[in-house]
Protein backbone atom coordinates (compact mmCIF):
# COMPACT_ATOMS: atom_id res chain seq x y z
CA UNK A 1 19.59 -5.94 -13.98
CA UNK A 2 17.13 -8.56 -16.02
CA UNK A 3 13.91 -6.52 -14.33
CA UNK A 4 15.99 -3.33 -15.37
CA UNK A 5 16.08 -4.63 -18.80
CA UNK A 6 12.62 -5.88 -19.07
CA UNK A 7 10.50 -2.93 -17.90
CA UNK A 8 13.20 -0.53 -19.49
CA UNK A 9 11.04 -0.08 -22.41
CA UNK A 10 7.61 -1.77 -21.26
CA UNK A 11 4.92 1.28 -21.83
CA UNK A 12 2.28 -0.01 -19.75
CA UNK A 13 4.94 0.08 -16.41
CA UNK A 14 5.83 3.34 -16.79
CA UNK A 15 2.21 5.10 -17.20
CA UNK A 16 1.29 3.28 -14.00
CA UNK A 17 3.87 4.40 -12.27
CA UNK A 18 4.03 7.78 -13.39
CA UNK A 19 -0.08 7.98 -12.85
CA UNK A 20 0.36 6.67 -8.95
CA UNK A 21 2.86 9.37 -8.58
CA UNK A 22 0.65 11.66 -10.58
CA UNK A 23 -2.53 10.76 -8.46
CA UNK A 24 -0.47 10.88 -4.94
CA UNK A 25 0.40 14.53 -5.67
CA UNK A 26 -3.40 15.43 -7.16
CA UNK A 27 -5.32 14.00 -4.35
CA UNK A 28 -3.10 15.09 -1.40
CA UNK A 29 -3.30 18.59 -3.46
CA UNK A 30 -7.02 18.69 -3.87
CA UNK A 31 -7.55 17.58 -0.16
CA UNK A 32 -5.30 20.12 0.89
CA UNK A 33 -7.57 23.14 -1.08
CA UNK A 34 -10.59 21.93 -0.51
CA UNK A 35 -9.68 21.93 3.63
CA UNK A 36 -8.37 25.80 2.97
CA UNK A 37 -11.56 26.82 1.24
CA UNK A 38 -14.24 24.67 3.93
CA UNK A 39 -12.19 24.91 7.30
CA UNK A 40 -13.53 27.36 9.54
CA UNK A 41 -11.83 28.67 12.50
CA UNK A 42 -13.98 27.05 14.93
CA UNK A 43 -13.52 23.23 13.25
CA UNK A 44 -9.50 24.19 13.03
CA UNK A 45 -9.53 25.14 17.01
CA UNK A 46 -11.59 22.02 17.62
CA UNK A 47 -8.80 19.05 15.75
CA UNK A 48 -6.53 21.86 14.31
CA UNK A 49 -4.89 21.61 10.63
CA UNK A 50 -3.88 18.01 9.39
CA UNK A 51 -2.07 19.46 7.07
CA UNK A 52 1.05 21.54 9.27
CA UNK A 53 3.89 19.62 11.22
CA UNK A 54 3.25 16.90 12.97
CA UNK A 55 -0.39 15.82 11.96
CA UNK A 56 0.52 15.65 8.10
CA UNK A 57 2.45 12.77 8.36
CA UNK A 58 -0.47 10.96 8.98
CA UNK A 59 -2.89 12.50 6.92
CA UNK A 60 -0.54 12.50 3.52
CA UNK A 61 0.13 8.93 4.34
CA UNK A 62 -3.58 8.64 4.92
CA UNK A 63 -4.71 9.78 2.13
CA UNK A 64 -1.80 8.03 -0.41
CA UNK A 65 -2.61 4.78 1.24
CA UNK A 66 -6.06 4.76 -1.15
CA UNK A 67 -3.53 4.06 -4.00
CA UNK A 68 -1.77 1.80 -3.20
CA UNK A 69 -3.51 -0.83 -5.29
CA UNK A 70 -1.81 0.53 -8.01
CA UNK A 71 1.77 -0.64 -6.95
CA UNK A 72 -0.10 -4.04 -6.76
CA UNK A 73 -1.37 -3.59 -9.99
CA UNK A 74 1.85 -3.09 -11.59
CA UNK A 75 3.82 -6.56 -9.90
CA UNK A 76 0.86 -8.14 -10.73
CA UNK A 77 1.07 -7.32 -14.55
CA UNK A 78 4.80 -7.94 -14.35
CA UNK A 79 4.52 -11.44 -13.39
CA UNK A 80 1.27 -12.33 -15.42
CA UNK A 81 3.38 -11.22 -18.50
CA UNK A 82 6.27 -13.58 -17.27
CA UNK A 83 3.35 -16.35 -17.27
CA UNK A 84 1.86 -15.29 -20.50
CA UNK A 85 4.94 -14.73 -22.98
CA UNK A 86 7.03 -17.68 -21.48
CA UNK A 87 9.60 -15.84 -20.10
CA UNK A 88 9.88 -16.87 -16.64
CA UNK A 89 10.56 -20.29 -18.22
CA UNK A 90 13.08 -18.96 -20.69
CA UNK A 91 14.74 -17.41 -17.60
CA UNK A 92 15.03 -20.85 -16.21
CA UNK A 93 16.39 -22.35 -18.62
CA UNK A 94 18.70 -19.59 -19.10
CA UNK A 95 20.56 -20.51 -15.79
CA UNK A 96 18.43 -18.39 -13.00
CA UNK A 97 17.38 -20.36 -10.19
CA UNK A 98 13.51 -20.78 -9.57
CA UNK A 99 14.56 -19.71 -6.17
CA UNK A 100 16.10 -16.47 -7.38
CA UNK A 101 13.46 -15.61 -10.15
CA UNK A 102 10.59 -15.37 -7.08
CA UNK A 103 12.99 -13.67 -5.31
CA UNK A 104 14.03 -10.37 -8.20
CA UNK A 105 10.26 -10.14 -8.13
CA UNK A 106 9.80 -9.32 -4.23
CA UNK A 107 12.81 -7.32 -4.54
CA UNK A 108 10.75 -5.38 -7.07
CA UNK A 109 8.17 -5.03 -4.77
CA UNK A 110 10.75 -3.59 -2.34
CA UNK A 111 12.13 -1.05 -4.66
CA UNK A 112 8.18 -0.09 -5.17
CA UNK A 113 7.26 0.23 -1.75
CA UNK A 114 10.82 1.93 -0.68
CA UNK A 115 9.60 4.42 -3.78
CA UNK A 116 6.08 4.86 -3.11
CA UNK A 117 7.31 5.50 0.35
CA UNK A 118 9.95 8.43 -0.90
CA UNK A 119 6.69 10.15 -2.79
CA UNK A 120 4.53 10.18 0.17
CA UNK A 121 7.09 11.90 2.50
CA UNK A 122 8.19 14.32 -0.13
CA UNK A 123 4.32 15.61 -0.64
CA UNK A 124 4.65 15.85 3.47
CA UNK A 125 7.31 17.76 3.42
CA UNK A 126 6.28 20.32 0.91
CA UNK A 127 3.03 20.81 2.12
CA UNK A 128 4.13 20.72 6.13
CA UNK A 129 6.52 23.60 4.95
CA UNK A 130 4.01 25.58 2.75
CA UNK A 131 1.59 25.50 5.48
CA UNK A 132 4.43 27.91 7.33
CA UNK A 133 4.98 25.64 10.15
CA UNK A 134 7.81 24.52 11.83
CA UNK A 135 9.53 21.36 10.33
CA UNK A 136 8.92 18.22 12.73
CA UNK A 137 9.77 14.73 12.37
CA UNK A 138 6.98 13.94 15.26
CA UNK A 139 4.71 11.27 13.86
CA UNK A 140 6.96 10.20 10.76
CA UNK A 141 6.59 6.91 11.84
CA UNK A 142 3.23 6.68 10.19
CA UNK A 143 5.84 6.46 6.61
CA UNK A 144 6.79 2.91 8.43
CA UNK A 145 3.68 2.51 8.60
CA UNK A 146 2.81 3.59 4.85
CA UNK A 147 6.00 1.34 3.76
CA UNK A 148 4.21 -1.65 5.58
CA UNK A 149 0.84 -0.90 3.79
CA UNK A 150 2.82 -0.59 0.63
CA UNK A 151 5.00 -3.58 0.83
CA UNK A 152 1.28 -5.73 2.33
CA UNK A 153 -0.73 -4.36 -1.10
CA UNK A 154 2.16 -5.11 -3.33
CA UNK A 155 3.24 -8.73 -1.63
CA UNK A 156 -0.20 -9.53 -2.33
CA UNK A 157 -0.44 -8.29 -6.04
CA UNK A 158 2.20 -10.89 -6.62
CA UNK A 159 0.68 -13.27 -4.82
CA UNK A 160 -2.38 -12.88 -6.87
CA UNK A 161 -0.53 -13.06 -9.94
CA UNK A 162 1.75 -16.39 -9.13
CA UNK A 163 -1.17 -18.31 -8.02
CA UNK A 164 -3.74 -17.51 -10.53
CA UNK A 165 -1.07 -16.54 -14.21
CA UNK A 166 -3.78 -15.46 -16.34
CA UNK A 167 -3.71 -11.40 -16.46
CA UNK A 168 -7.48 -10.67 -16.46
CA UNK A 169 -8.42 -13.34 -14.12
CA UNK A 170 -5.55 -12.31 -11.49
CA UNK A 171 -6.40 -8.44 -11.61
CA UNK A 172 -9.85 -9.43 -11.18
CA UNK A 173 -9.85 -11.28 -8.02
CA UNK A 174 -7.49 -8.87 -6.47
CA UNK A 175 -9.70 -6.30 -7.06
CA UNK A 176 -12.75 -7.97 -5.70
CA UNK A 177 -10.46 -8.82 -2.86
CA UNK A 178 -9.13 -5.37 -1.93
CA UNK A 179 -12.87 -3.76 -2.53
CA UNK A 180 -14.88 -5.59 -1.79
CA UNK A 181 -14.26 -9.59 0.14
CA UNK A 182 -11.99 -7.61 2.35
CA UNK A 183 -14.57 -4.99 3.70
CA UNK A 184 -17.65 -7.12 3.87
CA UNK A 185 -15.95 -10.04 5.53
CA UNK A 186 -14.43 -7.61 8.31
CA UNK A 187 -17.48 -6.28 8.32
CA UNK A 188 -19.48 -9.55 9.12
CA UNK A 189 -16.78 -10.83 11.32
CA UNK A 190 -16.08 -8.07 13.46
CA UNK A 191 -20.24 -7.95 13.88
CA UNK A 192 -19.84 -10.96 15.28
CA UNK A 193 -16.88 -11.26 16.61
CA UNK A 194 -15.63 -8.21 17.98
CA UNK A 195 -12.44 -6.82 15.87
CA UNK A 196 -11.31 -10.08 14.92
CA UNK A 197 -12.03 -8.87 11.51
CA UNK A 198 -9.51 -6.21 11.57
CA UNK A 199 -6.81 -8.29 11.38
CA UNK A 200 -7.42 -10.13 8.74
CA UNK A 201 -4.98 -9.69 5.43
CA UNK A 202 -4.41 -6.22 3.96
CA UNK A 203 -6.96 -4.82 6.56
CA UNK A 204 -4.36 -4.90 9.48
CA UNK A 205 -2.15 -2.87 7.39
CA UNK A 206 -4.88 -0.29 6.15
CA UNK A 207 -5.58 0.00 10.35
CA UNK A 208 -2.27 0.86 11.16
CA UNK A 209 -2.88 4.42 9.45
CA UNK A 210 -6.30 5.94 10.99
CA UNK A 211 -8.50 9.04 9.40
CA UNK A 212 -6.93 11.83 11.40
CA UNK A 213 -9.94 13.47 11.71
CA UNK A 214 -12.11 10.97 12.67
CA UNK A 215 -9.55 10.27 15.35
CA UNK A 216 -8.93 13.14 16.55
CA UNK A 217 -12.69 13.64 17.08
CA UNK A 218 -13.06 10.22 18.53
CA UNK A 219 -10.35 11.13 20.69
CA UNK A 220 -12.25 14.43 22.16
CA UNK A 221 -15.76 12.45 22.61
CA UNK A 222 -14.39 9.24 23.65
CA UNK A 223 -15.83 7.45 20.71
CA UNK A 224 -13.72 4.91 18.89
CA UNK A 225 -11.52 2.49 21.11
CA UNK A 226 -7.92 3.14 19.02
CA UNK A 227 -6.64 0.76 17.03
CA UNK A 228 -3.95 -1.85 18.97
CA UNK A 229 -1.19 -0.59 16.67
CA UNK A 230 1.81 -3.16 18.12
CA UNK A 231 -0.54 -6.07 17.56
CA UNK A 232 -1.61 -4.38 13.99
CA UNK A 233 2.48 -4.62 13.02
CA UNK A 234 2.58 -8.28 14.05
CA UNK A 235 -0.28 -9.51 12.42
CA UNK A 236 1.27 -7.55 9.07
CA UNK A 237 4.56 -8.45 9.09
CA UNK A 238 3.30 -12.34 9.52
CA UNK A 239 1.14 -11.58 6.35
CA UNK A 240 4.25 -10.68 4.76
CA UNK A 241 6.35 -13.80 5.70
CA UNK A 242 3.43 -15.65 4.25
CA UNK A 243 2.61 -14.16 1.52
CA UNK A 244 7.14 -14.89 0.75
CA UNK A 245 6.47 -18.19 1.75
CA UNK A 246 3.60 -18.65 -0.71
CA UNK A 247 5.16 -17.10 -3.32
CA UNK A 248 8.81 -18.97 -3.23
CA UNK A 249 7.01 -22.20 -2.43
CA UNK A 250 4.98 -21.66 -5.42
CA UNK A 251 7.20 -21.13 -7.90
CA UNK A 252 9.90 -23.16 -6.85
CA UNK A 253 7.51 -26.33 -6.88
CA UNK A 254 5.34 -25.70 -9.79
CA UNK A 255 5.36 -27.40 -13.03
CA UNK A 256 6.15 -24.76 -15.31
């Protein structure tokens, strides 16, 4: 009810929400056209549509998962504004439990995740049925999937924004993280070291949830070795105790 009350009429929340749900529905759209107007029969026979029941489970989920920084973005503003207007303190005082302030801000990352979730198999949906197939819950799972990339990017926006407070220094770093540490370390790393690199943080989740057309291509030449998907879920769902760990073990110890 407090989070209710404090993004209820906070401007900034709602155009970021309402622009990730915008930009799900554009980019899934636009992909969607521009494979109509490029596919030829011959590329269609040779991986078929990604966009008809089953294969657009993945590829919707696929293709939302490039936003999902923006869910990160918005926890992270939320509790950077707690830091820089003095209300997470007020709320302490107020009678709320450190313990149960970290944890109404996880919980918002839930709801966001659960939501983001909800878009991305409503866009499946609609365009699984336009494409005039039959409706087929084979390969839904990638939306656990999605909801596990979801809750990893937004988990980690709050991280970002509990350990470093400032707005514009917080935002910063988890950008540079998500574009640009995270992709050249696994790139280094798995040069080196095989695939270690692929489970690192956030990457395991963005593996879970392959290009479907690169895989099914890799799958006809025998090209890629596919991703370890069971190991993938482990190494993300310890990411996510973590990152609660960190979180609740920051807040609740801090000097505030």
């Amino acid at each position: 009810m407090i989070e209710w009350l404090k993004v209820r009429n906070y401007r900034t929340f709602w155009v970021l929400l309402i622009l990730f749900v915008v930009c799900m529905i554009g980019v899934n759209y636009v992909v969607y056209h521009l494979k109509k107007e490029v596919g030829t029969q011959a590329v269609s026979m040779f991986i078929g549509n990604p966009f008809e029941f089953p294969d657009v489970w993945q590829t919707v989920t696929y293709i939302s998962s490039f936003l999902l920084f923006l869910p990160g973005l918005i926890v992270l503003i939320l509790i950077t504004n707690e830091y820089n207007f003095k209300t997470h303190r007020q709320n302490i005082i107020d009678g709320i439990s450190r313990f149960d302030f970290a944890l109404t801000k996880i919980l918002v990352v839930l709801k966001l995740s659960v939501f983001a979730t909800i878009i991305a198999a409503l866009i499946a949906v609609f365009i699984g049925i336009s494409g005039n197939t039959s409706f087929s819950f084979d390969h839904a799972g990638y939306l656990w999937y999605f909801f596990l990339q979801a809750l990893t990017y937004s988990l980690a926006g709050l991280v970002f924004g509990f350990l470093f407070k400032r707005s514009g220094l917080a935002i910063a770093l988890y950008f540079i993280y998500l574009f640009f540490l995270k992709n050249i370390l696994t790139f280094f790393i798995n040069h080196y070291f095989s695939s270690i690199g692929d489970y690192f943080p956030i990457k395991s989740s963005d593996n879970l949830i392959q290009n479907p057309l690169i895989q099914k291509f890799s799958k006809e030449i025998h090209f890629l070795t596919p991703p370890n998907v069971p190991l993938l879920i482990i190494f993300t769902v310890v990411y996510l105790i973590a990152f609660y760990f960190i979180i609740v073990k920051k807040f609740t110890t801090e000097d505030l």
